[in-house]
Protein backbone atom coordinates (compact mmCIF):
# COMPACT_ATOMS: atom_id res chain seq x y z
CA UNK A 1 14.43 -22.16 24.88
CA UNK A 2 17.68 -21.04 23.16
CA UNK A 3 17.09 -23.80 20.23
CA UNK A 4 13.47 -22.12 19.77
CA UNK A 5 15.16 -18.82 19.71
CA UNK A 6 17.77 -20.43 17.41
CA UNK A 7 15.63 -21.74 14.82
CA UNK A 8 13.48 -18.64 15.05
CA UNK A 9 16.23 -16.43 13.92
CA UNK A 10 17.24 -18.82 11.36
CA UNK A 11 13.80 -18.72 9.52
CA UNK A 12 14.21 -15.26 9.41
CA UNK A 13 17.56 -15.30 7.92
CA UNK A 14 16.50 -17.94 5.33
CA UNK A 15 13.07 -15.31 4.33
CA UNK A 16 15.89 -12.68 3.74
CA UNK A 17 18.35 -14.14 2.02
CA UNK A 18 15.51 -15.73 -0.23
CA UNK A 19 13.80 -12.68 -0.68
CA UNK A 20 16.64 -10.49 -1.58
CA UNK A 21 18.87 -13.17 -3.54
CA UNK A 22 15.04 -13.70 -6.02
CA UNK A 23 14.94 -12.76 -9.49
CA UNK A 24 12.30 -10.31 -9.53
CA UNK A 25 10.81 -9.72 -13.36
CA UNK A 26 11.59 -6.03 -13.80
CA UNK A 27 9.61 -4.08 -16.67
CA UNK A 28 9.98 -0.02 -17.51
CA UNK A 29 7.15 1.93 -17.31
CA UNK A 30 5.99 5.68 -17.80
CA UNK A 31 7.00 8.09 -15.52
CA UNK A 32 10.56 6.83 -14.94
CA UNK A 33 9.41 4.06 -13.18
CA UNK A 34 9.65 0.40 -13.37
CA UNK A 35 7.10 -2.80 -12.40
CA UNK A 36 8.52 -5.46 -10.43
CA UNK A 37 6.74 -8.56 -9.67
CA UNK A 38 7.87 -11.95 -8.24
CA UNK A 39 5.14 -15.53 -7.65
CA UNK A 40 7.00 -17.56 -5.11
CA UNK A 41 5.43 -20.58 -5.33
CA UNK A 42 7.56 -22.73 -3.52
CA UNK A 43 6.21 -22.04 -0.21
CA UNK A 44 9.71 -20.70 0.35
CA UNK A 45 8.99 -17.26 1.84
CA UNK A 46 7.71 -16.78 5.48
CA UNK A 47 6.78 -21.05 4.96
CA UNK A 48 4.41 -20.15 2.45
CA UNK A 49 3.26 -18.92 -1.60
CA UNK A 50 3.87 -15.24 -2.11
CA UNK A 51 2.45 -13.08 -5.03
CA UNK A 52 3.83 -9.63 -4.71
CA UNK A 53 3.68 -6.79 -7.24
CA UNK A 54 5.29 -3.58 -6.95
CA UNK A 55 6.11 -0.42 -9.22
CA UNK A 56 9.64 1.55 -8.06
CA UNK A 57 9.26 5.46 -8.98
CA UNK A 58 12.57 6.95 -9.37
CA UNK A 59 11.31 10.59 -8.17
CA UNK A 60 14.53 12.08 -8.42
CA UNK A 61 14.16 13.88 -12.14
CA UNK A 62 10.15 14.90 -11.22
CA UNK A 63 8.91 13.08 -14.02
CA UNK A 64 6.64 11.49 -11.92
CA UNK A 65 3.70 12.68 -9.87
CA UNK A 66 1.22 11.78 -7.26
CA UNK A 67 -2.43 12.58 -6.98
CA UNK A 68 -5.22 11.37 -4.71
CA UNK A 69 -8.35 10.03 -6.44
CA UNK A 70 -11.49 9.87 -4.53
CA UNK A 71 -14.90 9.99 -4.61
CA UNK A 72 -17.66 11.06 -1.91
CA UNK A 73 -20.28 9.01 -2.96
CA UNK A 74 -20.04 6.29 -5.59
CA UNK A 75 -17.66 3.30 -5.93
CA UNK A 76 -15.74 1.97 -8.60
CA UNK A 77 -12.61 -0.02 -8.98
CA UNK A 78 -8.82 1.24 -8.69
CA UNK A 79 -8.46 0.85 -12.78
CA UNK A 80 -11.51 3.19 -13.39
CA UNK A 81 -9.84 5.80 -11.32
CA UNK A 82 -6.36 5.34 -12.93
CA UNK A 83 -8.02 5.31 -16.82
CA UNK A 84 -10.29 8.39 -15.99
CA UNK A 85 -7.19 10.47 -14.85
CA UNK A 86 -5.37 9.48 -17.43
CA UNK A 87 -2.94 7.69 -14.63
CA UNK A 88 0.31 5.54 -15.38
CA UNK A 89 -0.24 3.32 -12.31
CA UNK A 90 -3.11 3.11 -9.58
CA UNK A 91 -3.00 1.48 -6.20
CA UNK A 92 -6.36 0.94 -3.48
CA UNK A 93 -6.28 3.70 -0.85
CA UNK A 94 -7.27 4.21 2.79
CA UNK A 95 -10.59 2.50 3.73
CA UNK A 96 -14.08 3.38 3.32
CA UNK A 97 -17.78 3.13 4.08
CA UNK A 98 -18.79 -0.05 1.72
CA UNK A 99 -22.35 0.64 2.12
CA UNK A 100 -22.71 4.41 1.13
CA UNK A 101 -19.19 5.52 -0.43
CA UNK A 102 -16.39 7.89 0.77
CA UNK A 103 -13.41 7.33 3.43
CA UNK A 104 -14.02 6.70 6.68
CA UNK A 105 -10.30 8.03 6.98
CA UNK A 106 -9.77 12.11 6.00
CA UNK A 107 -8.74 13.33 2.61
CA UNK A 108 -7.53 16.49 1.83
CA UNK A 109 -7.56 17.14 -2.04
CA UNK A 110 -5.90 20.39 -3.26
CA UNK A 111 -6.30 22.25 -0.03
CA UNK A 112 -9.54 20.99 1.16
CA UNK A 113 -10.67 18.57 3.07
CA UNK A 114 -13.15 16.40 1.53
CA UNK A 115 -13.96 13.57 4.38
CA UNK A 116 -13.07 13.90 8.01
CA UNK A 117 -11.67 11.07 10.14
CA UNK A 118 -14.91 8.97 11.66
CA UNK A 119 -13.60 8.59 15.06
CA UNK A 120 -14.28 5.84 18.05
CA UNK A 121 -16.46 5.86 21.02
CA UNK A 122 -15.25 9.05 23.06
CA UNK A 123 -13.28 10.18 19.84
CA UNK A 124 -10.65 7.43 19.82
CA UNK A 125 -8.42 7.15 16.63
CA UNK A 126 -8.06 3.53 15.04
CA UNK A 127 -4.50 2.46 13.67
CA UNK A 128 -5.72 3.63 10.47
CA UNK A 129 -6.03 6.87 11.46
CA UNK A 130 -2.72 7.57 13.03
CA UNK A 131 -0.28 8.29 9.97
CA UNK A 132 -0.51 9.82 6.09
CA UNK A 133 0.36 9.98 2.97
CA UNK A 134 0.61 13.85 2.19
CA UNK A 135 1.53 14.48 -1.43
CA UNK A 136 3.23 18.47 -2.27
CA UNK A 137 3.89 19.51 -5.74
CA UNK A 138 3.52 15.67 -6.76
CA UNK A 139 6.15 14.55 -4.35
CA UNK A 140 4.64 11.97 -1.91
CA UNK A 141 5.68 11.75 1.97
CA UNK A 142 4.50 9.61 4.80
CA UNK A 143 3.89 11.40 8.16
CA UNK A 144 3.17 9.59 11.52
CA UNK A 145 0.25 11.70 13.80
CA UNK A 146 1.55 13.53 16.69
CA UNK A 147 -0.87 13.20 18.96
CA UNK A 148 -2.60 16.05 18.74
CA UNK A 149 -6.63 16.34 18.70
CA UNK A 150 -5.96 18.59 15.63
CA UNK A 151 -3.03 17.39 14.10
CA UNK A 152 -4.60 16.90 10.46
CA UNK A 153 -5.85 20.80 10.25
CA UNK A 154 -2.15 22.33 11.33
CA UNK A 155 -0.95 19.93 8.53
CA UNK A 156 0.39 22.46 5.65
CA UNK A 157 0.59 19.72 2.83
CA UNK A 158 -2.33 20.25 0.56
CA UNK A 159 -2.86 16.30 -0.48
CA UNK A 160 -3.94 14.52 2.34
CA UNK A 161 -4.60 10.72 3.08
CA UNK A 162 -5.27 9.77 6.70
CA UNK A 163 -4.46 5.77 6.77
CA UNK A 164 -2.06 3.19 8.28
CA UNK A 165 -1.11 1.40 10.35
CA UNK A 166 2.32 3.49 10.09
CA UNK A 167 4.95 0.17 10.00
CA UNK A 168 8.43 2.36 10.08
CA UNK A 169 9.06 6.01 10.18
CA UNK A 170 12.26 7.50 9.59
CA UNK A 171 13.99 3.65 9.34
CA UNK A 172 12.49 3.01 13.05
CA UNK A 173 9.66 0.28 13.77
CA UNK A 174 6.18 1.56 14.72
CA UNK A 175 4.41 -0.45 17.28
CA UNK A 176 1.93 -2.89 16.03
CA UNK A 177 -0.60 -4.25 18.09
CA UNK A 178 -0.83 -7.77 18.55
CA UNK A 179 -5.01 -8.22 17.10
CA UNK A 180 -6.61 -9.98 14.08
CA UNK A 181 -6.46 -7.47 11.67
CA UNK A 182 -2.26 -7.26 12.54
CA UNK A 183 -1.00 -10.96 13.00
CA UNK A 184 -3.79 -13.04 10.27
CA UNK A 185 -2.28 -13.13 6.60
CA UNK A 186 -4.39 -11.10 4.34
CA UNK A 187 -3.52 -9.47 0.73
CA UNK A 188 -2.11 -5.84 1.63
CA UNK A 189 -1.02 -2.70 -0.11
CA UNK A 190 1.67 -0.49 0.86
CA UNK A 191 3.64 1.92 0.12
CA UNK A 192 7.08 2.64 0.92
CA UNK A 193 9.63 5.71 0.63
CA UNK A 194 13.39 4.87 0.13
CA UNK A 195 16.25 6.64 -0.06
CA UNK A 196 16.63 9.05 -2.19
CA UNK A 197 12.81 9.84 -3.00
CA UNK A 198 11.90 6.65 -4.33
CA UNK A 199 8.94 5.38 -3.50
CA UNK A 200 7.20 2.08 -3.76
CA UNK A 201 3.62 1.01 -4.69
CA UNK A 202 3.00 -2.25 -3.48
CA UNK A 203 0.64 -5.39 -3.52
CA UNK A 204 0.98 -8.82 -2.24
CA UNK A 205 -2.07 -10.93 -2.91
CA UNK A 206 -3.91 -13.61 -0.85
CA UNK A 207 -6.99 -15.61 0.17
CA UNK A 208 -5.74 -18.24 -2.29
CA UNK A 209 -3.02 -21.33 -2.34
CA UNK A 210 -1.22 -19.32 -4.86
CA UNK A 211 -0.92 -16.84 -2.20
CA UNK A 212 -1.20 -16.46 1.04
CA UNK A 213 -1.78 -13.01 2.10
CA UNK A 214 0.73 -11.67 4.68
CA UNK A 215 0.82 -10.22 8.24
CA UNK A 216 1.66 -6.59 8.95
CA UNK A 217 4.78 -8.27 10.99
CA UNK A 218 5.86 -9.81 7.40
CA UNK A 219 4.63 -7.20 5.19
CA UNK A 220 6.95 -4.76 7.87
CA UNK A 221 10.02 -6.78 6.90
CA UNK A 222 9.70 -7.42 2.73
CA UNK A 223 9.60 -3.31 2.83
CA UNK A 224 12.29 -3.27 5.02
CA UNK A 225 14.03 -6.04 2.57
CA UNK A 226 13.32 -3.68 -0.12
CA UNK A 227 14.80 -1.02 1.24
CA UNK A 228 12.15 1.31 2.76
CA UNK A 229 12.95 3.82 5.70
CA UNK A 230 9.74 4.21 6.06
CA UNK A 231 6.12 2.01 5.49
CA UNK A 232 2.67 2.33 5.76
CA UNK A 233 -0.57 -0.22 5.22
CA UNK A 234 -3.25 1.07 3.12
CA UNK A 235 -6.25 -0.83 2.86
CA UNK A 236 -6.42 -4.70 1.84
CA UNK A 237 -8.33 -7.27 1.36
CA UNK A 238 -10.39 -7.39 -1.48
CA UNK A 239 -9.59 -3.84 -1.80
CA UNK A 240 -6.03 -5.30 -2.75
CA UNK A 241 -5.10 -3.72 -6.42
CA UNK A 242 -2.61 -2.78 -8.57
CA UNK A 243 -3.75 -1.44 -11.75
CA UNK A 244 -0.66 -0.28 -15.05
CA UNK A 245 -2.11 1.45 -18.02
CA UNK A 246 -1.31 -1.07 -20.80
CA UNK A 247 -0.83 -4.14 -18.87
CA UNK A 248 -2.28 -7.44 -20.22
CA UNK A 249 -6.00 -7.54 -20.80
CA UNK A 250 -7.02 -4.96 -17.95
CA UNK A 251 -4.04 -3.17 -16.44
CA UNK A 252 -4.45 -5.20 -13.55
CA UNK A 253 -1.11 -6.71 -12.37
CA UNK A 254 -1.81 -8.28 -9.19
CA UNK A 255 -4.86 -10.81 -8.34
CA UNK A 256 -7.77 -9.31 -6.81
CA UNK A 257 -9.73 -11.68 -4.78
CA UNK A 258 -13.59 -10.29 -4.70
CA UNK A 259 -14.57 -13.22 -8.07
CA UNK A 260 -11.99 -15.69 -5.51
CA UNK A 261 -10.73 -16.37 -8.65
CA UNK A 262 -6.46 -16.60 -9.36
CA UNK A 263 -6.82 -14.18 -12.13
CA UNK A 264 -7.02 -10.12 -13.06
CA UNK A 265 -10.71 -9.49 -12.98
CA UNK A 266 -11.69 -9.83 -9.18
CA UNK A 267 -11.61 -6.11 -8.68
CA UNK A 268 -13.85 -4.35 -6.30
CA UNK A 269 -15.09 -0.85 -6.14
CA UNK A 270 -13.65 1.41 -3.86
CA UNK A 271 -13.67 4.93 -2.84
CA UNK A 272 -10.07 6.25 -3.23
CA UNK A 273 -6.81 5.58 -4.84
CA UNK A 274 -2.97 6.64 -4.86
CA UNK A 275 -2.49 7.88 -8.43
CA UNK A 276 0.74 7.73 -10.09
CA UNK A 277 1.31 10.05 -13.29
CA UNK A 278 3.76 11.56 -15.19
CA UNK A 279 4.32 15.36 -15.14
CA UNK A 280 3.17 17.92 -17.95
């Protein structure tokens, strides 16, 4: 028992101090941010291959903004959003109905609310609809729900995103349940507020030996590594993207997995994104 227990916490140790000691490939962007992205391909985090790509917005100066795209009806993918706004960076957002467009998760888009949560039998809330991104004058917050039937319409911010799960609030774990959709490795997108007002925009990819996908448990931790106080999952899967104006071929940084192809044109269409642009 104690050598389990032992070697357990060792692992852990060894995914830190791997994952903090990397050289991560750091590049400048617009909107005084930067993109960071790291392949290990050593199966030398968390025992396996690791694709992550993240941008780091240094908010502090309020060159930077961030604005919800969505759309109530049609789909397209996360780089048609970011190119038709005129965006310096676009991420995948909360989820959505695959067969007839919109969230399934409420958005509120300058001061009104343009979908509603679609609750559970007897009005339950899923884990995705239990925290938020709220975005105020371009600054971007995360907010966990309160438990309150009406907790999104006594919210005051006027940029809404219902999503989640939340995995750390105010630099204290969340509970996590212990289902499918928590513990199997899939690609993921989060994002993550640090000190300071920095906030992070971030992909890991999967579905593919050149990455594995992660759990929320392990996607929980590499924010935490990264500094976050606080986390939240946004949709992943396929939905997985992280799109850069002028970035290679497409913009696309990451490897979306809809072609299951390892390269930058698996993209699939989507309903809403986190937008990332710099200020007029």
């Amino acid at each position: 028992m104690f050598l389990g227990v032992f070697q357990h916490g060792y692992a852990q140790d060894l995914d830190s101090i791997t994952f903090v000691k990397t050289k991560w490939t750091k590049k400048a962007i617009k909107a005084n941010s930067k993109l960071i992205t790291h392949h290990f391909n050593d199966q030398n985090l968390f025992g396996s291959n690791q694709n992550i790509s993240y941008i780091e917005v240094k908010n502090k100066k309020r060159s930077a903004v961030f604005v919800i795209g969505q759309e109530l009806k049609i789909l397209k993918p996360t780089s048609a959003f970011g190119l038709e706004s005129n965006a310096v960076a676009a991420i995948n957002g909360t989820f959505f109905d695959v067969k007839n467009g919109g969230s399934v998760d409420l958005i509120k888009v300058d001061g009104s609310v343009v979908t509603q949560n679609r609750l559970g039998q007897g009005g339950n809330r899923s884990a995705h609809q239990q925290a938020a991104i709220l975005i105020t004058d371009g600054k971007l917050n995360i907010k966990k729900w309160d438990g309150s039937t009406d907790w999104e319409v006594k919210e005051r911010a006027d940029n809404m995103m219902v999503t989640g799960p939340l995995m750390s609030i105010n630099n204290m774990e969340t509970f996590l349940d212990s289902g499918s959709f928590s513990v199997t490795r899939h690609p993921r997108t989060a994002v993550g507020l640090k000190p300071g007002g920095r906030v992070i925009l971030l992909t890991v990819d999967g579905r593919n030996d050149n990455s594995s996908g992660m759990s929320l448990f392990e996607l929980r931790k590499i924010m935490r590594w990264l500094g976050c106080t606080s986390s939240i999952n946004l949709d992943g899967g396929g939905s997985t993207t992280l799109w850069v104006a002028g970035e290679g071929e497409n913009g696309i940084v990451n490897y979306p997995t809809d072609n299951k192809k390892w390269d930058h044109t698996g993209e699939r269409n989507i309903a809403n994104t986190i937008l990332l642009k710099t200020k007029r």
